[in-house]
PDB file of N, CA and C in Angstrom:
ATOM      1  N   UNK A   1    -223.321 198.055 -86.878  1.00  0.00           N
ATOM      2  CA  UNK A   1    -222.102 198.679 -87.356  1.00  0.00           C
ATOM      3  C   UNK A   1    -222.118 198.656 -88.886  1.00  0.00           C
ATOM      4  N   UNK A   2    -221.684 199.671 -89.359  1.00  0.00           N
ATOM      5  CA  UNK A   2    -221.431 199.639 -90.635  1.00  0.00           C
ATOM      6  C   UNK A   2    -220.315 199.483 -91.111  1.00  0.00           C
ATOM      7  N   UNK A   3    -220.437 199.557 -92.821  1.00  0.00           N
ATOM      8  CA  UNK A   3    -218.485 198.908 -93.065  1.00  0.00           C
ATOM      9  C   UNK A   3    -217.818 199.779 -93.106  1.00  0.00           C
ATOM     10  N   UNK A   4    -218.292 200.895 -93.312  1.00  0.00           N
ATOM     11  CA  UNK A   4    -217.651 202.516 -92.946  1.00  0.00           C
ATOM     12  C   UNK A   4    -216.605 202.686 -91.548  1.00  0.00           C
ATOM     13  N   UNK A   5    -217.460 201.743 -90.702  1.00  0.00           N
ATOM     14  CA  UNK A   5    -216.808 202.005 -89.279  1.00  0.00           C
ATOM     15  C   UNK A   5    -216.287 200.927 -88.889  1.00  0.00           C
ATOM     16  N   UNK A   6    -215.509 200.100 -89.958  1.00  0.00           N
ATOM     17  CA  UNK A   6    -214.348 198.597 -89.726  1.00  0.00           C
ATOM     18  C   UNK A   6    -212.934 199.719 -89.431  1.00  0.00           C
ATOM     19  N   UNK A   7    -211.867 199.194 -89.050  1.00  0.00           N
ATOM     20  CA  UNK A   7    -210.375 199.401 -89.248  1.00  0.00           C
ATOM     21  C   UNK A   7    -210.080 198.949 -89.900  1.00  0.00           C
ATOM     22  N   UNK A   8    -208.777 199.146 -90.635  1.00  0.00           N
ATOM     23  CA  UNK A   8    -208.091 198.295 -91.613  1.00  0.00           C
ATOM     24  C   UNK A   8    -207.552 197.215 -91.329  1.00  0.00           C
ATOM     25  N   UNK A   9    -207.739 196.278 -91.878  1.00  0.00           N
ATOM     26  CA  UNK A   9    -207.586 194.924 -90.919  1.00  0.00           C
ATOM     27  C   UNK A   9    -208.600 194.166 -90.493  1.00  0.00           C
ATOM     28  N   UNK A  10    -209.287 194.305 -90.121  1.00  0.00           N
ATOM     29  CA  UNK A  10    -210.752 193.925 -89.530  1.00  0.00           C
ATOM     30  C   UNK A  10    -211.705 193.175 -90.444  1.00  0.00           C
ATOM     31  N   UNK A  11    -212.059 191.834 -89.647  1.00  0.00           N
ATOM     32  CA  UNK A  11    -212.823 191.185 -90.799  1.00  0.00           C
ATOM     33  C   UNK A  11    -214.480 191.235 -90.440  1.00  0.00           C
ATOM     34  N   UNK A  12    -215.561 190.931 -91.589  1.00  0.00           N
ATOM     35  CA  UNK A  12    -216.437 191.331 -91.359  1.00  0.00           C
ATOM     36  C   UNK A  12    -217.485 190.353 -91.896  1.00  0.00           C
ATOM     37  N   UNK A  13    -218.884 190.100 -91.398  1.00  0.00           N
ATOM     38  CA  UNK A  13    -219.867 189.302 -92.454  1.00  0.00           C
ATOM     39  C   UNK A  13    -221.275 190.494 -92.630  1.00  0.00           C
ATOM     40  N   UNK A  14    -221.263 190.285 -93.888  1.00  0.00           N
ATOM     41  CA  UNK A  14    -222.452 190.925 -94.170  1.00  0.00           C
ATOM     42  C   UNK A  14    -223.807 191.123 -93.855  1.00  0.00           C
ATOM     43  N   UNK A  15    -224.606 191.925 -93.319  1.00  0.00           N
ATOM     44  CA  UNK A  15    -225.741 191.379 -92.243  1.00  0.00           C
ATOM     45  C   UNK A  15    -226.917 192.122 -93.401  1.00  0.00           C
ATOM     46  N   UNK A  16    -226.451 193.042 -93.809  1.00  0.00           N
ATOM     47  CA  UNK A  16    -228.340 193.676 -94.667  1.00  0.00           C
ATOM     48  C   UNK A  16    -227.456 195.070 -95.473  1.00  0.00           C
ATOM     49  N   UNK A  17    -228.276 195.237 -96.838  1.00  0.00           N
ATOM     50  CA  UNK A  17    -227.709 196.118 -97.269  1.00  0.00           C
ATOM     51  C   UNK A  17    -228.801 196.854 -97.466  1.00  0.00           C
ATOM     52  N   UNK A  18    -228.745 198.438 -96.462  1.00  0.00           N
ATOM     53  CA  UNK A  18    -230.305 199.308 -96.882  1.00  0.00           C
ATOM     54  C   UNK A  18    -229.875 200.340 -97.999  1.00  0.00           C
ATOM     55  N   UNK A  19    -230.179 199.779 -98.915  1.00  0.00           N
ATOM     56  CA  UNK A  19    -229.981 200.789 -99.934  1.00  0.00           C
ATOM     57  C   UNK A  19    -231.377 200.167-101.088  1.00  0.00           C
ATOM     58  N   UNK A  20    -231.573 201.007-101.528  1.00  0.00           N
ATOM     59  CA  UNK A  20    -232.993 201.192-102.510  1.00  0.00           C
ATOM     60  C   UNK A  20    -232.391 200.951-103.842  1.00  0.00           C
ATOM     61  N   UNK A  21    -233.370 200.239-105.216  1.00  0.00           N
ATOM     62  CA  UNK A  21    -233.517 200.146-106.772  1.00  0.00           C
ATOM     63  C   UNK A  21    -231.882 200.359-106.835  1.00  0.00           C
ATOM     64  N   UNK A  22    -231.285 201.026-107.918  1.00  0.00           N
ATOM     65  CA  UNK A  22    -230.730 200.656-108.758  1.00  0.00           C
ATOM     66  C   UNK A  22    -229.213 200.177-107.910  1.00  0.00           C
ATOM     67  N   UNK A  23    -229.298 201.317-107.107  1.00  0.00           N
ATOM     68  CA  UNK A  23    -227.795 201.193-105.723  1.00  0.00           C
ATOM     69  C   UNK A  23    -227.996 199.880-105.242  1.00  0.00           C
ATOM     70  N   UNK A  24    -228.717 199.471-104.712  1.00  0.00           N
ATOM     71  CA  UNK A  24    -228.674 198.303-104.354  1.00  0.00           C
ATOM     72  C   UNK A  24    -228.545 196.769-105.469  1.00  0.00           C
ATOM     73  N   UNK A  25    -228.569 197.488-106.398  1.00  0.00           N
ATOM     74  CA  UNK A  25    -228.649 195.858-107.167  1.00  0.00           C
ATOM     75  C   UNK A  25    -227.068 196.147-107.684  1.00  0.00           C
ATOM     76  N   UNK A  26    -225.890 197.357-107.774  1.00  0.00           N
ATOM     77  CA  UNK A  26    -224.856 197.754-108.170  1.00  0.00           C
ATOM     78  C   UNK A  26    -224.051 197.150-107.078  1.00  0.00           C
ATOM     79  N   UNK A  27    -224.702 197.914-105.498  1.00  0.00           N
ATOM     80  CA  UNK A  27    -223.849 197.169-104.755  1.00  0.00           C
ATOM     81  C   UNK A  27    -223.410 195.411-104.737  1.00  0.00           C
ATOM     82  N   UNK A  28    -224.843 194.518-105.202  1.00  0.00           N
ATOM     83  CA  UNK A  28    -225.183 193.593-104.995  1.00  0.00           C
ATOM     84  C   UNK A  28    -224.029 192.674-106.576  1.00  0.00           C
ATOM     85  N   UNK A  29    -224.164 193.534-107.018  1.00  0.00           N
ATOM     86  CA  UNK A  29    -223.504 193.129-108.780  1.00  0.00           C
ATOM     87  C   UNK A  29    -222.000 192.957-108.453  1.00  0.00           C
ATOM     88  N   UNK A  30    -221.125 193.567-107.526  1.00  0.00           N
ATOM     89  CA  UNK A  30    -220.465 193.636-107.196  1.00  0.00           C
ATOM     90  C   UNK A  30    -219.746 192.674-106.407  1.00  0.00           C
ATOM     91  N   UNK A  31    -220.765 191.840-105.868  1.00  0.00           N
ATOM     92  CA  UNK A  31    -220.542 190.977-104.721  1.00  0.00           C
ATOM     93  C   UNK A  31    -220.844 190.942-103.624  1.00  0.00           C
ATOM     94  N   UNK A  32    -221.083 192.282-103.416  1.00  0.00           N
ATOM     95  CA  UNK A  32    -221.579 192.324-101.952  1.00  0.00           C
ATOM     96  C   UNK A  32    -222.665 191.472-101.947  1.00  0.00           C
ATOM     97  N   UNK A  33    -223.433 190.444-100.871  1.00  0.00           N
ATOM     98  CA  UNK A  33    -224.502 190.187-100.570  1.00  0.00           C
ATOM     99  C   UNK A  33    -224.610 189.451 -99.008  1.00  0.00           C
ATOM    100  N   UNK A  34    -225.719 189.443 -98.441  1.00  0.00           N
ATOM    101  CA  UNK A  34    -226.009 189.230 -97.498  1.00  0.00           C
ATOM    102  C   UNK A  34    -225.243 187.767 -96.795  1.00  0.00           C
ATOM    103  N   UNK A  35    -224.376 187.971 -95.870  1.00  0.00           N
ATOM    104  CA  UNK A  35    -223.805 186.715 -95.115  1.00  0.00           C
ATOM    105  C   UNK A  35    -222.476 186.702 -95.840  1.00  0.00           C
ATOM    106  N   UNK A  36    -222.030 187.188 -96.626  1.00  0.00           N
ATOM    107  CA  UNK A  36    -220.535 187.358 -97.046  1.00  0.00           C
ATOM    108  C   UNK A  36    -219.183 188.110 -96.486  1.00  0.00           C
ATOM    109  N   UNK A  37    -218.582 187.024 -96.143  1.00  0.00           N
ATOM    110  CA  UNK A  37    -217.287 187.856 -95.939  1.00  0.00           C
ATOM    111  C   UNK A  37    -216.709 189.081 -96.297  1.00  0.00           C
ATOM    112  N   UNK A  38    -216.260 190.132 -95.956  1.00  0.00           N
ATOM    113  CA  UNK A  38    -215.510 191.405 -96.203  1.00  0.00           C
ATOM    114  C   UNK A  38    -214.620 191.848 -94.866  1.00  0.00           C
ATOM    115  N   UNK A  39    -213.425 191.721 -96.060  1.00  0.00           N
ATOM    116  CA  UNK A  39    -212.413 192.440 -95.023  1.00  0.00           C
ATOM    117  C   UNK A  39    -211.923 193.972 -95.397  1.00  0.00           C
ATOM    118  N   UNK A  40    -211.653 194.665 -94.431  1.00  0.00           N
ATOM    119  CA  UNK A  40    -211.492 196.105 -94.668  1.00  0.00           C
ATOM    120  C   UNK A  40    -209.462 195.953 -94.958  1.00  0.00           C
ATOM    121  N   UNK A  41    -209.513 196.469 -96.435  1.00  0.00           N
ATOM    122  CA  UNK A  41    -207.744 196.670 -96.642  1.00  0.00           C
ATOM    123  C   UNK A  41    -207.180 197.812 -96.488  1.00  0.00           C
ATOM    124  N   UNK A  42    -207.855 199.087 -96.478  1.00  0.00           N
ATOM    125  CA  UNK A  42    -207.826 200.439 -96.100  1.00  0.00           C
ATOM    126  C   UNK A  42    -208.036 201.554 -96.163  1.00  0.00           C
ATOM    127  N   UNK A  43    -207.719 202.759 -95.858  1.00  0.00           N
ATOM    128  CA  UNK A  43    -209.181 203.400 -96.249  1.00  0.00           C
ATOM    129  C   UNK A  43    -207.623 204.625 -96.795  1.00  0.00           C
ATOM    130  N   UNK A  44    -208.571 205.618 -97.957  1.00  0.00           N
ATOM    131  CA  UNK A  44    -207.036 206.589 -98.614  1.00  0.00           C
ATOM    132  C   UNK A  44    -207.009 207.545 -97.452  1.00  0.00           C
ATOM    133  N   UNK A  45    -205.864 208.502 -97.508  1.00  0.00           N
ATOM    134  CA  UNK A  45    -205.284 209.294 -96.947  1.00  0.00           C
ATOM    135  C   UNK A  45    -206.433 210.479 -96.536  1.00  0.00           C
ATOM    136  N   UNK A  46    -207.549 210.941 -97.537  1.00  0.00           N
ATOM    137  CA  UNK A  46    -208.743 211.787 -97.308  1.00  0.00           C
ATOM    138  C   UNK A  46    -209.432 210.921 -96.503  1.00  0.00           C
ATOM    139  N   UNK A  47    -209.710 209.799 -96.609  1.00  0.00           N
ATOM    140  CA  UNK A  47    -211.035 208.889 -95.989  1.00  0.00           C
ATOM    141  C   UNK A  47    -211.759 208.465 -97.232  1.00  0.00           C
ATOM    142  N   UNK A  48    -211.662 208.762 -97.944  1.00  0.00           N
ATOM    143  CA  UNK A  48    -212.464 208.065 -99.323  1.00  0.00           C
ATOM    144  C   UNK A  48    -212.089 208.382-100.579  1.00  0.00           C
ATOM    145  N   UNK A  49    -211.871 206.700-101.266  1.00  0.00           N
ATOM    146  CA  UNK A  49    -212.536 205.912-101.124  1.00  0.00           C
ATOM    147  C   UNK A  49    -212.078 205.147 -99.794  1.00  0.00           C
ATOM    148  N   UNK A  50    -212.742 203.322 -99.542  1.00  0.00           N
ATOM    149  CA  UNK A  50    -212.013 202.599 -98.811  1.00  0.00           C
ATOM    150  C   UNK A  50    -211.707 201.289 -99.538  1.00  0.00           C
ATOM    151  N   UNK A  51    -210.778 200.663 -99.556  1.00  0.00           N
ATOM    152  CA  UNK A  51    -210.854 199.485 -99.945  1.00  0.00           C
ATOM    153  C   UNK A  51    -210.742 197.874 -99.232  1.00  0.00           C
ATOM    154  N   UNK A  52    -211.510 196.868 -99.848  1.00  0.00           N
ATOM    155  CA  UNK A  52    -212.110 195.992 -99.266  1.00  0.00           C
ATOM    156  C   UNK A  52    -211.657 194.934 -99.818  1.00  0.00           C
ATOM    157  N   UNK A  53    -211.402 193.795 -99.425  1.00  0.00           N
ATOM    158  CA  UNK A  53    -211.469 192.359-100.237  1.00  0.00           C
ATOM    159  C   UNK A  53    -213.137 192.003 -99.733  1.00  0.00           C
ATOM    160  N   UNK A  54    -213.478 191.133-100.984  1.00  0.00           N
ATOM    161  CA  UNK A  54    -214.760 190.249-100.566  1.00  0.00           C
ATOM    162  C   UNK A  54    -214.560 188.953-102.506  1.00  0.00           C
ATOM    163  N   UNK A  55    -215.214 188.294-101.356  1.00  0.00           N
ATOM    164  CA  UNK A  55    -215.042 186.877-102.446  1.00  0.00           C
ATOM    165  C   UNK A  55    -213.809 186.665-103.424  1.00  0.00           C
ATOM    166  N   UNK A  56    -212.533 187.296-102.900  1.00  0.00           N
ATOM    167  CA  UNK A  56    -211.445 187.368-103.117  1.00  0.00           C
ATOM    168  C   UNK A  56    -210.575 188.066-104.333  1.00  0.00           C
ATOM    169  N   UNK A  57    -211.418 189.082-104.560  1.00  0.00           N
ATOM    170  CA  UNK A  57    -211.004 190.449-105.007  1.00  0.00           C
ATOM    171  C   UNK A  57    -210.636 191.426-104.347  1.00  0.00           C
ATOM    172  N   UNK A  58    -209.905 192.686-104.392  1.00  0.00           N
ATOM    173  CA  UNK A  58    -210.453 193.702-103.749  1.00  0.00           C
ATOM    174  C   UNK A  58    -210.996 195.103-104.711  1.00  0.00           C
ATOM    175  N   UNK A  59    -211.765 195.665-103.931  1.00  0.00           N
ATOM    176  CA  UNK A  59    -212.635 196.809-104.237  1.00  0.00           C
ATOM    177  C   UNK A  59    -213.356 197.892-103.514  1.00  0.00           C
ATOM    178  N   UNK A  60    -212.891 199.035-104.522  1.00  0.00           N
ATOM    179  CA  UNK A  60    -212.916 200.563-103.978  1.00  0.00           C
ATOM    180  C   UNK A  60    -214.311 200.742-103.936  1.00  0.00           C
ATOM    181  N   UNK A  61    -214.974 201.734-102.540  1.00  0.00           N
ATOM    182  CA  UNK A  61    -216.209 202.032-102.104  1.00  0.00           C
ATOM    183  C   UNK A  61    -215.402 203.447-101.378  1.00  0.00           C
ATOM    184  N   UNK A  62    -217.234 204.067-102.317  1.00  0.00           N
ATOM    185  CA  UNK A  62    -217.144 205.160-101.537  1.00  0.00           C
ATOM    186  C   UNK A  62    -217.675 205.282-100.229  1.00  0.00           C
ATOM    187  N   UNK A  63    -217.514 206.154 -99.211  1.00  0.00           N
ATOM    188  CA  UNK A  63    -217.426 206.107 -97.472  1.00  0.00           C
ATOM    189  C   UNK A  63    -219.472 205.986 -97.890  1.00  0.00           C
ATOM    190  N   UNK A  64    -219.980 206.675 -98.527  1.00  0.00           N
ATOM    191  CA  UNK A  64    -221.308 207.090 -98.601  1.00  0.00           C
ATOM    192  C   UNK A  64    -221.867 205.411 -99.106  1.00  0.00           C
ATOM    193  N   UNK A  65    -221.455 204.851-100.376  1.00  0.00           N
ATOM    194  CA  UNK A  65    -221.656 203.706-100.251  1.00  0.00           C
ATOM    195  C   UNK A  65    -221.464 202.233 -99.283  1.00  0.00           C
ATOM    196  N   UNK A  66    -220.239 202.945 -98.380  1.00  0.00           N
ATOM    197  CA  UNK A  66    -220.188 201.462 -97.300  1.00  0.00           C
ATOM    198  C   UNK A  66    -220.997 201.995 -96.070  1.00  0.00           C
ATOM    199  N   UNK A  67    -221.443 202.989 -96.163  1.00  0.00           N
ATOM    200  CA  UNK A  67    -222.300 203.327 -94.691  1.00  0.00           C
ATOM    201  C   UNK A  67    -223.620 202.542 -95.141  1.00  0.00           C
ATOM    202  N   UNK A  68    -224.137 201.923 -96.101  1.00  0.00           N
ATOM    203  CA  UNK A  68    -225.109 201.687 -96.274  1.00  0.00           C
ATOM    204  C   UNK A  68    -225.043 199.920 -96.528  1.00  0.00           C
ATOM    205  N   UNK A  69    -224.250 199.371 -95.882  1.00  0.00           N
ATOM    206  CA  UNK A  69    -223.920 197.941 -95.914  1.00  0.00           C
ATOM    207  C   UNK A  69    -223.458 198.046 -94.083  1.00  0.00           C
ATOM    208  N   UNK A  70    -224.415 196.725 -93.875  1.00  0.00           N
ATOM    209  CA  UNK A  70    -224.507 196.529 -92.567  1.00  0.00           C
ATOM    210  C   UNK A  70    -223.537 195.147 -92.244  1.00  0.00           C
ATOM    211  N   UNK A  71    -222.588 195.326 -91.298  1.00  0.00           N
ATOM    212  CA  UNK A  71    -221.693 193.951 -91.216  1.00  0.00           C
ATOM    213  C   UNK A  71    -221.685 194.016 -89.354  1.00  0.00           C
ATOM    214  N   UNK A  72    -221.616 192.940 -89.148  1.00  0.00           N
ATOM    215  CA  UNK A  72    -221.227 192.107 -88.003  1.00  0.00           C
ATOM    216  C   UNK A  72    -219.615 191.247 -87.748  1.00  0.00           C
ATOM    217  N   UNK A  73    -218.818 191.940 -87.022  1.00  0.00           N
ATOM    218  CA  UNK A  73    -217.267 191.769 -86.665  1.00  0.00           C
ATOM    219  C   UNK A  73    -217.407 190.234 -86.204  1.00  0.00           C
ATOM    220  N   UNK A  74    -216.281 189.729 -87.306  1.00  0.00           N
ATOM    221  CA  UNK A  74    -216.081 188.531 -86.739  1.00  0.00           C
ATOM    222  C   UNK A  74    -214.622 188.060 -85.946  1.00  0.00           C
TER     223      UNK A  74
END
């Protein structure tokens, strides 16, 4: 599952992020990283962006960037 396809509400741990060079070290700069908590806070009225808490911020992703972060529902 990807984080694209959480509900709002829904909590999540981080399992692999397939994204290549520079995207991946942006996503990673960010916080995202492997085995981390993310919860989905909601997604806008179009569908994108969505927004997320992780390591107790929250932060806007685009739908194209969270399809490429792999999470496991906890």
């Amino acid at each position: 599952m990807t984080l694209r396809e959480l509900s709002p509400g829904q909590a999540a741990k981080v399992v692999a992020i397939n994204a290549e060079g520079g995207f991946k070290r942006r996503i990673m700069d960010m916080g995202i990283t492997t085995g981390i908590a993310i919860k989905m806070i909601k997604v806008a009225p179009l569908g994108d962006p969505i927004e997320v808490t992780v390591r107790g911020y929250q932060l806007s992703l685009r739908k194209e960037e969270a399809s490429s972060i792999q999470v496991e529902v906890v």
